[in-house]
PDB file of N, CA and C in Angstrom:
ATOM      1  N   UNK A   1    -260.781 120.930-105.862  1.00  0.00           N
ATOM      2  CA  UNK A   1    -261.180 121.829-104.807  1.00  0.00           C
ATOM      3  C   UNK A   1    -260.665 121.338-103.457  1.00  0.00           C
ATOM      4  N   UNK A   2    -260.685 120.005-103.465  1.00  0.00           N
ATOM      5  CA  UNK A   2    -260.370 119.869-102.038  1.00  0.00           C
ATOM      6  C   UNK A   2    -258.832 119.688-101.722  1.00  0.00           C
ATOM      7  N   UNK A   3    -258.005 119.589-102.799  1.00  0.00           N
ATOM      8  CA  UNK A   3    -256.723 119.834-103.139  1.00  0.00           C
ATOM      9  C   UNK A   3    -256.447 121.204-102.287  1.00  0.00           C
ATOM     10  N   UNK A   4    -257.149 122.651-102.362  1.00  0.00           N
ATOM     11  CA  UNK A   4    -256.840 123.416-102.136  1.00  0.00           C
ATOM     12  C   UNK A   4    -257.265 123.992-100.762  1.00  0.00           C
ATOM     13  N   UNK A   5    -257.581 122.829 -99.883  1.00  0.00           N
ATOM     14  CA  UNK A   5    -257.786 122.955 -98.914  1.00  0.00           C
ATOM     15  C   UNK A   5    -257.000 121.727 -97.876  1.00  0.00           C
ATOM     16  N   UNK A   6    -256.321 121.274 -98.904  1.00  0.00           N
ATOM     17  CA  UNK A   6    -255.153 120.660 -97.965  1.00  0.00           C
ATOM     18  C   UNK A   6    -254.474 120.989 -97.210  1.00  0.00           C
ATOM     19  N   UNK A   7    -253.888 122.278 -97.236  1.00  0.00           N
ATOM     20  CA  UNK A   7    -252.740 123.181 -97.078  1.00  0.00           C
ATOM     21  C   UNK A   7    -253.532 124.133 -96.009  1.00  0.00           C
ATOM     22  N   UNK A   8    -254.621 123.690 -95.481  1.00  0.00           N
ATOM     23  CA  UNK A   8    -255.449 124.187 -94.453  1.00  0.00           C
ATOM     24  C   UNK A   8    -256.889 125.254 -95.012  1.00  0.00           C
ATOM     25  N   UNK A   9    -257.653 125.824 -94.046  1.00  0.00           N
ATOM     26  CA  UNK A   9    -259.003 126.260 -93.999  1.00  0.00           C
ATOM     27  C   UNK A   9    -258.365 127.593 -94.666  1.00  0.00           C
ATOM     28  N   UNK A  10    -259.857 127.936 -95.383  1.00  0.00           N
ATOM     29  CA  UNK A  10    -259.687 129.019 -96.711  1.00  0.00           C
ATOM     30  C   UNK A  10    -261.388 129.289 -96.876  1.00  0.00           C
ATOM     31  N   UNK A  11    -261.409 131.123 -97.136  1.00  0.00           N
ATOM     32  CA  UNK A  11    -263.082 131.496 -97.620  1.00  0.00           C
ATOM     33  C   UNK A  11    -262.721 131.331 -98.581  1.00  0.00           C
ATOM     34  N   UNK A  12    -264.726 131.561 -99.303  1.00  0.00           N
ATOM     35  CA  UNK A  12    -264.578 130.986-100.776  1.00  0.00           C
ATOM     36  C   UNK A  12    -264.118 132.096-101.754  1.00  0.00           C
ATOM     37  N   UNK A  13    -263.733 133.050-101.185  1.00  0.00           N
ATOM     38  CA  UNK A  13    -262.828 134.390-102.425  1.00  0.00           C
ATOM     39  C   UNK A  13    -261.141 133.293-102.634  1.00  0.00           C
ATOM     40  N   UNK A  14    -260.842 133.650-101.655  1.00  0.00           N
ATOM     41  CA  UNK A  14    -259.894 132.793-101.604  1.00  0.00           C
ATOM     42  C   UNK A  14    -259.764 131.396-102.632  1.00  0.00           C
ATOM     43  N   UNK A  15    -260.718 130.424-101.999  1.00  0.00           N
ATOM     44  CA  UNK A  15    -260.765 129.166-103.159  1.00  0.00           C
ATOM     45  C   UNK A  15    -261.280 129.585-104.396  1.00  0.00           C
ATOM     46  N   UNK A  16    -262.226 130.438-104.849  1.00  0.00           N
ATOM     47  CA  UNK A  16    -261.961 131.242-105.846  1.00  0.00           C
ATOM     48  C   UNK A  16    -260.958 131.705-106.651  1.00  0.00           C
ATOM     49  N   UNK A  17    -260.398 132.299-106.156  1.00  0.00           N
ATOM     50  CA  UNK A  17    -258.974 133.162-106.578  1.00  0.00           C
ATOM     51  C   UNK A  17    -258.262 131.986-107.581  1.00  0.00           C
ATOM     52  N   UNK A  18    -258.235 131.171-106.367  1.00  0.00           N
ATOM     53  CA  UNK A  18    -256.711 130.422-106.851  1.00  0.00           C
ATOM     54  C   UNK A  18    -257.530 129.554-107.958  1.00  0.00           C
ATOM     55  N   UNK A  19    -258.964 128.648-107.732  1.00  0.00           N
ATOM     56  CA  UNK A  19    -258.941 128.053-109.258  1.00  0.00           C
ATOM     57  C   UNK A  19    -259.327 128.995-110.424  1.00  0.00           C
ATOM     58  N   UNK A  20    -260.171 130.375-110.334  1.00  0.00           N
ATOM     59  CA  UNK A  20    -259.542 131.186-111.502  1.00  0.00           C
ATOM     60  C   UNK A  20    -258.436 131.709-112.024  1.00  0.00           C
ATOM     61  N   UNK A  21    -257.414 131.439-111.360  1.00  0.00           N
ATOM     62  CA  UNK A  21    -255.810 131.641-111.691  1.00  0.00           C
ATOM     63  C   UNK A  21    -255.297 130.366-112.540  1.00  0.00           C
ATOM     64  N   UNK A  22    -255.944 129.359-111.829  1.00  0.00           N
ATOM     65  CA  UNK A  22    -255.660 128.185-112.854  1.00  0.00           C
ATOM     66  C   UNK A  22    -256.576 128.071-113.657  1.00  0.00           C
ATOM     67  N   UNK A  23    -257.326 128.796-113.744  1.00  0.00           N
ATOM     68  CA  UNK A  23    -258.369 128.765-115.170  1.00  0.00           C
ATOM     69  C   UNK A  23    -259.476 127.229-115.540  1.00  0.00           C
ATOM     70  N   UNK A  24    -259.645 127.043-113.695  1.00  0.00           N
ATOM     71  CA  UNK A  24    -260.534 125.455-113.368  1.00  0.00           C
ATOM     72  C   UNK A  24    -262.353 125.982-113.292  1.00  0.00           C
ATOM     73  N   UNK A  25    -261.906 127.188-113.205  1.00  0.00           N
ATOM     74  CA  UNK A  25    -263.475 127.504-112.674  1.00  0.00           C
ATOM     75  C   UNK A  25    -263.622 128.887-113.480  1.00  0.00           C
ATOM     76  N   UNK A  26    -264.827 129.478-113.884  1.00  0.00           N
ATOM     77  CA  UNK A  26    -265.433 130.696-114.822  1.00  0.00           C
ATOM     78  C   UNK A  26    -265.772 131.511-113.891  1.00  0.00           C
ATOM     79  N   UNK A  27    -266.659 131.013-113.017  1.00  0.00           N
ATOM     80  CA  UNK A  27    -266.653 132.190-111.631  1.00  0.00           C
ATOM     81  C   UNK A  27    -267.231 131.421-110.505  1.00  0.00           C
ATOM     82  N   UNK A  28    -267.938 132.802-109.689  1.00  0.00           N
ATOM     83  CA  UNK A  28    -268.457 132.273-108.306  1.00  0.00           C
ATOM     84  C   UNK A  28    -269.548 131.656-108.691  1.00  0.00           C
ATOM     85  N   UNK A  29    -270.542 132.088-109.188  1.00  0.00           N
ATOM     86  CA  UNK A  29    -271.791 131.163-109.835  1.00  0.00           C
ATOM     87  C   UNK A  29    -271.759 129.597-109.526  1.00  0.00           C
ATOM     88  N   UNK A  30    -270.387 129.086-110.281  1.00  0.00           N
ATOM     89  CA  UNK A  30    -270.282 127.744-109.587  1.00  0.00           C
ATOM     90  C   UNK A  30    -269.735 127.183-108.689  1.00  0.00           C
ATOM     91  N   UNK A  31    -268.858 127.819-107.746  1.00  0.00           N
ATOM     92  CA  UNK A  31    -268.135 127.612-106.546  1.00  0.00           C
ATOM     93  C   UNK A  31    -269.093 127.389-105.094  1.00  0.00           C
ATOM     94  N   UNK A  32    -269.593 128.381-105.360  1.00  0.00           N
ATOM     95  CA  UNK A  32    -270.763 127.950-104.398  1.00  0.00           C
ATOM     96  C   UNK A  32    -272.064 126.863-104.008  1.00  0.00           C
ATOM     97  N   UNK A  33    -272.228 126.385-104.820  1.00  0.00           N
ATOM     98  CA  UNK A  33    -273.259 125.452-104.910  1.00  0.00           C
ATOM     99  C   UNK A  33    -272.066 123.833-105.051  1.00  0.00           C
ATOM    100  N   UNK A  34    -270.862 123.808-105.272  1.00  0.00           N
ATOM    101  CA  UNK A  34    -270.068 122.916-105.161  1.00  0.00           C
ATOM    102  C   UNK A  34    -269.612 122.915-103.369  1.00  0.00           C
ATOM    103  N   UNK A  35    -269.173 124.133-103.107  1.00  0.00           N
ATOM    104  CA  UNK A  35    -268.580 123.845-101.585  1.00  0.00           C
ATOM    105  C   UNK A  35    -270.140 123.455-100.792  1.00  0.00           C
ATOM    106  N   UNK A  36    -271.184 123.834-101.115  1.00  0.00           N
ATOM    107  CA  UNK A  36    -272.159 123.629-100.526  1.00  0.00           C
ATOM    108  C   UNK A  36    -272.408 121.694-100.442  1.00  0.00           C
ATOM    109  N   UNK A  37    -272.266 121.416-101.409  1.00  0.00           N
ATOM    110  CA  UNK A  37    -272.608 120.341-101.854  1.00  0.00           C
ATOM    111  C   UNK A  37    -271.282 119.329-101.223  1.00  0.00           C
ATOM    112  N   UNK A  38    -270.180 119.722-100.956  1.00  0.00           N
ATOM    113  CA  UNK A  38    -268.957 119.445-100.585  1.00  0.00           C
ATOM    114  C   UNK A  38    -269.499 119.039 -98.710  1.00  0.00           C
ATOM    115  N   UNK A  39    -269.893 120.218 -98.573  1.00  0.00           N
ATOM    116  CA  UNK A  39    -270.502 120.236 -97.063  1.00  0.00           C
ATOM    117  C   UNK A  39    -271.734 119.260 -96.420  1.00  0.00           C
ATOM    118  N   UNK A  40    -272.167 119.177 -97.596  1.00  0.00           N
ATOM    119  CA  UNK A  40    -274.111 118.102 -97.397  1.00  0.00           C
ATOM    120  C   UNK A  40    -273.260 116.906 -96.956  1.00  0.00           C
ATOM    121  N   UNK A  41    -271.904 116.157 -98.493  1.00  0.00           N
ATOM    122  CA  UNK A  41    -271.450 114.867 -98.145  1.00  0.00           C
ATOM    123  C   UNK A  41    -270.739 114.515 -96.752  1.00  0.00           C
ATOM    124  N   UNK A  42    -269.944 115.825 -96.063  1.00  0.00           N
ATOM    125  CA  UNK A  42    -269.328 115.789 -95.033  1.00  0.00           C
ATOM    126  C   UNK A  42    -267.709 115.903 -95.509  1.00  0.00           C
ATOM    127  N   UNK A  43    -267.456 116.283 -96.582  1.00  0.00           N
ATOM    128  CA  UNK A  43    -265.898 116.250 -97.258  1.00  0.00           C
ATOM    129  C   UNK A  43    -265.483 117.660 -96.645  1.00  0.00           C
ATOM    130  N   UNK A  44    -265.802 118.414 -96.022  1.00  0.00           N
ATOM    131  CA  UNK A  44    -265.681 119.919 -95.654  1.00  0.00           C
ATOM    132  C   UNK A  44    -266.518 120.169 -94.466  1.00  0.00           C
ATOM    133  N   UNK A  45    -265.931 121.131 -93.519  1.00  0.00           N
ATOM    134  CA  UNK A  45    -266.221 121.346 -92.449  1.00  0.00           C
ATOM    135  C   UNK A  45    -266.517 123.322 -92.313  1.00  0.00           C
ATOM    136  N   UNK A  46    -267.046 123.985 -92.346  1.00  0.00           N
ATOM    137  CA  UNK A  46    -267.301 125.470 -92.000  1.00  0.00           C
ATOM    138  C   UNK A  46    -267.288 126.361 -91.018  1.00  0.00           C
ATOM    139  N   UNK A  47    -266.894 127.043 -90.795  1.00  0.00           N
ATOM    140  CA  UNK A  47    -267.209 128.362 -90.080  1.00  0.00           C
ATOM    141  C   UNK A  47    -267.172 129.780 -90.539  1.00  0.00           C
ATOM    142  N   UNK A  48    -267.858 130.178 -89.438  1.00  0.00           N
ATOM    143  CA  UNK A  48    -268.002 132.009 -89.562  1.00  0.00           C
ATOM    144  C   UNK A  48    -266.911 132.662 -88.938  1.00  0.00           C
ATOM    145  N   UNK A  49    -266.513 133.347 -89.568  1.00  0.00           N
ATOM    146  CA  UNK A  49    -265.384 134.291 -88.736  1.00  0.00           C
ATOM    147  C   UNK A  49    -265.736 135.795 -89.220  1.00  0.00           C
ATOM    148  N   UNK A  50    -265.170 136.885 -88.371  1.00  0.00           N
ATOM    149  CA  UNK A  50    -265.165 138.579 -88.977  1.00  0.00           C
ATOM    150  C   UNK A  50    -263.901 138.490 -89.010  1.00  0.00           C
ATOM    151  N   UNK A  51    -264.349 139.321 -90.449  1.00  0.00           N
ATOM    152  CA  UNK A  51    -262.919 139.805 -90.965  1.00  0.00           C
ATOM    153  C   UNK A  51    -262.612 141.290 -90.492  1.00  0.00           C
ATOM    154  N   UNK A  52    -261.405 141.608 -90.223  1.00  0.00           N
ATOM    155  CA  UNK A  52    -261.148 142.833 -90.213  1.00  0.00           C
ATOM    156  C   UNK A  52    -261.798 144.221 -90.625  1.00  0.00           C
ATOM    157  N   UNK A  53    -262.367 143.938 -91.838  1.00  0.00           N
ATOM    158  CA  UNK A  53    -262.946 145.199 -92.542  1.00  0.00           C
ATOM    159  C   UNK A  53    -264.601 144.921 -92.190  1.00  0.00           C
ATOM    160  N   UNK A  54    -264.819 144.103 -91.371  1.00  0.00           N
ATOM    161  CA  UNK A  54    -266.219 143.770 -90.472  1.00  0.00           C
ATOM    162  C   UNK A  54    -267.188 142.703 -91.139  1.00  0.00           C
ATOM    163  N   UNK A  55    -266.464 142.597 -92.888  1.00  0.00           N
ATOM    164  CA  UNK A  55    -267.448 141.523 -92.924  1.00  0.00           C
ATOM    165  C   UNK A  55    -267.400 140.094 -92.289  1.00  0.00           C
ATOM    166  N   UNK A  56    -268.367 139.360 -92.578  1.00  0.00           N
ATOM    167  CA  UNK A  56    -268.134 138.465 -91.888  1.00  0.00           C
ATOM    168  C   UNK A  56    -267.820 136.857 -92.780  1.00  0.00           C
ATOM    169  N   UNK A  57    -266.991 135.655 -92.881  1.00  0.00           N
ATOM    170  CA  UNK A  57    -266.346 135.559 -94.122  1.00  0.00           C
ATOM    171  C   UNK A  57    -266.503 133.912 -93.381  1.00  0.00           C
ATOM    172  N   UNK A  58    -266.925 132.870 -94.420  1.00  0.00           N
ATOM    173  CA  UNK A  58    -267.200 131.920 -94.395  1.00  0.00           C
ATOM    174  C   UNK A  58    -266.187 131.149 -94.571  1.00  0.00           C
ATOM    175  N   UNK A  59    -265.418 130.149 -93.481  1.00  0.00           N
ATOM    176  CA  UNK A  59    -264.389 129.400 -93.879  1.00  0.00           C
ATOM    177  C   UNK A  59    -264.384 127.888 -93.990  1.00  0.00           C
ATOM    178  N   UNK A  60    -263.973 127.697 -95.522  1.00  0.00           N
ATOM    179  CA  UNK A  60    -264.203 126.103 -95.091  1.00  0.00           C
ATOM    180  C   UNK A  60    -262.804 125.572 -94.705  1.00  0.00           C
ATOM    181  N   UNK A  61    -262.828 124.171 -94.378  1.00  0.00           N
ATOM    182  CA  UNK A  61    -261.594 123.111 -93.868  1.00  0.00           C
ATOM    183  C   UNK A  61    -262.094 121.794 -94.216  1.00  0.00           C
ATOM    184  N   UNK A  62    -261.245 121.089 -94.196  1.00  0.00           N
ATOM    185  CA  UNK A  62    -261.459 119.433 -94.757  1.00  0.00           C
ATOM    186  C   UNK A  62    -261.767 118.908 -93.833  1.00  0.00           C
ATOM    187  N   UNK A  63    -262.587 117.903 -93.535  1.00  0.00           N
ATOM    188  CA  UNK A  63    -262.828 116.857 -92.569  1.00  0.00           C
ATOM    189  C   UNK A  63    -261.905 115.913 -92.494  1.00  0.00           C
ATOM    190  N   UNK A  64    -262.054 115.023 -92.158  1.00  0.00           N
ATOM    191  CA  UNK A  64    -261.611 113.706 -92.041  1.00  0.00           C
ATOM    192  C   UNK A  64    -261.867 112.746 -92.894  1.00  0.00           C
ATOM    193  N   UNK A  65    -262.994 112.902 -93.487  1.00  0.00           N
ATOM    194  CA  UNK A  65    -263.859 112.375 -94.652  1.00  0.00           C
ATOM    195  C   UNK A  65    -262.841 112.769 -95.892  1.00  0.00           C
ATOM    196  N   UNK A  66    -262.762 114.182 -95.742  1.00  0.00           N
ATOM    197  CA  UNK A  66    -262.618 114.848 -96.891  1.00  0.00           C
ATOM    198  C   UNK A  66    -261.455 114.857 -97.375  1.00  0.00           C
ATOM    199  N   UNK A  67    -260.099 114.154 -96.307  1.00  0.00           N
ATOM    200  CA  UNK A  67    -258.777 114.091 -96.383  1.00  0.00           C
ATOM    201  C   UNK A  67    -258.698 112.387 -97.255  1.00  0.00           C
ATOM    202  N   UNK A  68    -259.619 111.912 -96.233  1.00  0.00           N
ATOM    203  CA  UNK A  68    -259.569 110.565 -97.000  1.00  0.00           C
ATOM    204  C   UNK A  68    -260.044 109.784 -98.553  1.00  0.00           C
ATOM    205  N   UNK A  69    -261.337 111.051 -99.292  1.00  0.00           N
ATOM    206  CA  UNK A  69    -261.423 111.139-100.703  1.00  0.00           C
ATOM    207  C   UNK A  69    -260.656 112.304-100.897  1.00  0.00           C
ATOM    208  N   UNK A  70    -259.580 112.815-100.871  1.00  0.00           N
ATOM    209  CA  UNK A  70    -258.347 113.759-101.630  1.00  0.00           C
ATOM    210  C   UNK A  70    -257.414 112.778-101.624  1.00  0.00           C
ATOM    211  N   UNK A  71    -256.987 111.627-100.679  1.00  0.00           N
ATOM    212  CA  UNK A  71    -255.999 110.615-100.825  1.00  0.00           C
ATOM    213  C   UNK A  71    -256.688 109.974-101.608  1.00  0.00           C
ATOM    214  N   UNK A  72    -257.443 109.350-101.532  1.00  0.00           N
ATOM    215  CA  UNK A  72    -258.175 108.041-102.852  1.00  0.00           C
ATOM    216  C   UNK A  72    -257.677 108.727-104.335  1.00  0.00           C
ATOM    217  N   UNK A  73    -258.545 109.795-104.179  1.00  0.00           N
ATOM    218  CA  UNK A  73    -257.927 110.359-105.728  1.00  0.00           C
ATOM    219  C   UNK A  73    -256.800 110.632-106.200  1.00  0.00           C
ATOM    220  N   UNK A  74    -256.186 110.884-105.153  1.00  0.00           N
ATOM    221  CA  UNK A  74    -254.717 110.953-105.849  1.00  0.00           C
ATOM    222  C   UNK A  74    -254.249 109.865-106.059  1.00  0.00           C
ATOM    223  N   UNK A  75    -254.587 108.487-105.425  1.00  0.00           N
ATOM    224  CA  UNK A  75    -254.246 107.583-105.952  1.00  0.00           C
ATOM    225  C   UNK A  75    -254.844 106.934-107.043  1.00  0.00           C
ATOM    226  N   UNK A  76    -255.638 107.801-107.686  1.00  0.00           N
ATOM    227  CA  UNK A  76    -256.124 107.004-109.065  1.00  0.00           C
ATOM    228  C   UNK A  76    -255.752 108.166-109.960  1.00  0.00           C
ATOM    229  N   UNK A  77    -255.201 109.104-109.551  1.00  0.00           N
ATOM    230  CA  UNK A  77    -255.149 110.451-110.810  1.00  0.00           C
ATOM    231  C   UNK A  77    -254.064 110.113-111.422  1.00  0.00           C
ATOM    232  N   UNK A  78    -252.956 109.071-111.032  1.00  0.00           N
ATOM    233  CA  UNK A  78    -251.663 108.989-112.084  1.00  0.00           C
ATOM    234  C   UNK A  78    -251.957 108.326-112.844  1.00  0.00           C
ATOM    235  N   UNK A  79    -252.991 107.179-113.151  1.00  0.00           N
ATOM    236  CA  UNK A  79    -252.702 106.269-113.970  1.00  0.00           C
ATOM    237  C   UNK A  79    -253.868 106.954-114.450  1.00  0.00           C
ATOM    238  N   UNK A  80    -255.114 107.662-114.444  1.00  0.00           N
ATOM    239  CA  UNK A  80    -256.250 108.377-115.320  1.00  0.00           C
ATOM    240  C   UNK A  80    -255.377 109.725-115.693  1.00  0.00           C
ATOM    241  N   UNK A  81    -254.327 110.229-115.188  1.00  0.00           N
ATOM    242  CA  UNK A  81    -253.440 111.174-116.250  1.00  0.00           C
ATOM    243  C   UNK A  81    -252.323 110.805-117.724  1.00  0.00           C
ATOM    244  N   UNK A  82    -252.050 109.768-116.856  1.00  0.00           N
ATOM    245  CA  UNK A  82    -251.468 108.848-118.057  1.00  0.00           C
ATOM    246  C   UNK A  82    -252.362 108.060-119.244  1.00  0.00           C
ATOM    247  N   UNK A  83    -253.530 107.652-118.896  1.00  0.00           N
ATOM    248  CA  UNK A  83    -254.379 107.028-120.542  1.00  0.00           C
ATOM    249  C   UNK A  83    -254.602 108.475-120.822  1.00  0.00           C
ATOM    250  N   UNK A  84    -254.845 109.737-120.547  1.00  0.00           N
ATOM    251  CA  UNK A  84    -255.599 110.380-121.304  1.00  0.00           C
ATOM    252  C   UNK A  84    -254.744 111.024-121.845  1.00  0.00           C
ATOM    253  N   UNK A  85    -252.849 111.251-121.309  1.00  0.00           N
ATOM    254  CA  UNK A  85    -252.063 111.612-122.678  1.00  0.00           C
ATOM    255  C   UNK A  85    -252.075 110.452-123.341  1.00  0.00           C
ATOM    256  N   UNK A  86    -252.119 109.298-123.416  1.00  0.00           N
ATOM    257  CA  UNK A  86    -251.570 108.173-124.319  1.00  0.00           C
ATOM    258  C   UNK A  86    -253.053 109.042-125.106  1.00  0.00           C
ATOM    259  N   UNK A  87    -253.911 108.790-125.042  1.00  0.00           N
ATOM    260  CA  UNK A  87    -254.996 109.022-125.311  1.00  0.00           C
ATOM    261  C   UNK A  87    -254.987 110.214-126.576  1.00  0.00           C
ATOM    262  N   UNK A  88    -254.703 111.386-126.422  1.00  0.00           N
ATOM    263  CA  UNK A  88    -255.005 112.651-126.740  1.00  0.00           C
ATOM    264  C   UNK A  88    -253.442 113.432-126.701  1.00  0.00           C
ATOM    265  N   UNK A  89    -252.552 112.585-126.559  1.00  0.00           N
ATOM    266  CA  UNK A  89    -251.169 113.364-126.142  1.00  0.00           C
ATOM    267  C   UNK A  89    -250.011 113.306-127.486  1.00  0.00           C
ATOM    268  N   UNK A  90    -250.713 112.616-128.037  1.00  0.00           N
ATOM    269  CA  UNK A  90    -249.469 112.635-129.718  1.00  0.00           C
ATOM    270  C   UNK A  90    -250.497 112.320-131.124  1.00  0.00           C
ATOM    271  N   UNK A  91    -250.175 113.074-131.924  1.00  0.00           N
ATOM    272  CA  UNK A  91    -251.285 112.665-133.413  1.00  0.00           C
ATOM    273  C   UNK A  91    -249.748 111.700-134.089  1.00  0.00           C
ATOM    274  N   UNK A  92    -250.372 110.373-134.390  1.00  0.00           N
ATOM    275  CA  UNK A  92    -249.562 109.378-135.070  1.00  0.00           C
ATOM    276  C   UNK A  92    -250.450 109.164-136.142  1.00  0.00           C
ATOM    277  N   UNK A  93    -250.438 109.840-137.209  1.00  0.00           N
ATOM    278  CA  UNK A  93    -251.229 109.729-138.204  1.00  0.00           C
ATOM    279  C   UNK A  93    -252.798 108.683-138.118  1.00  0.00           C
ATOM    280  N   UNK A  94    -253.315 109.076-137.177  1.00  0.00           N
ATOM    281  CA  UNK A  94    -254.884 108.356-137.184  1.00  0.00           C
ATOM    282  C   UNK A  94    -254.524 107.268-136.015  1.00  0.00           C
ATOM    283  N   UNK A  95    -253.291 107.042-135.430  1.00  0.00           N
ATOM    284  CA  UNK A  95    -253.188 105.791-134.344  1.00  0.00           C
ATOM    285  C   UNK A  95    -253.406 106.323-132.868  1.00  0.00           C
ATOM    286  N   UNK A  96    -254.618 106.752-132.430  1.00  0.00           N
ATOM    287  CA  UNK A  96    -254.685 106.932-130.865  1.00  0.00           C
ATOM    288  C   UNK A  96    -256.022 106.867-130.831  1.00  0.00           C
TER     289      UNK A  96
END
């Protein structure tokens, strides 16, 4: 999630959209109570804006906090992407 707010501030249809396109998330049900929870730690920052068609549309953005656990993780996601193909990534007759 906070991957997709690298690339700058986004409502939650929006961050929606894109992880049901990647097929990370089932729906809004759980998006919301995550960015919320995103917001309590301080990893995300909010505002209100109107949208054009008058509603009014909640935007989040990354903190400073929130830039600095999206770098941590990426620095541990290559080597936790790599055991889990060694892991689960070839059937050698019963050896993984």
């Amino acid at each position: 999630m906070l991957g997709i707010l690298d690339g700058g501030e986004a409502y939650g249809w929006e961050i929606s959209k894109v992880l049901s396109e990647r097929g990370l998330i089932a729906g809004e049900g759980t998006l919301y109570p995550l960015l919320n929870r995103l917001h309590r730690e301080g990893l995300v920052s909010t505002r209100w804006q109107q949208s054009e068609s008058g509603r009014r549309r909640k935007y989040y953005a990354l903190t400073g906090e929130g830039y600095a656990r999206l770098n941590a993780f990426r620095g541990v996601w290559g080597e936790f992407r790599n055991n889990v193909d060694k892991t689960i990534g070839s059937h050698d007759g019963g050896q993984g």
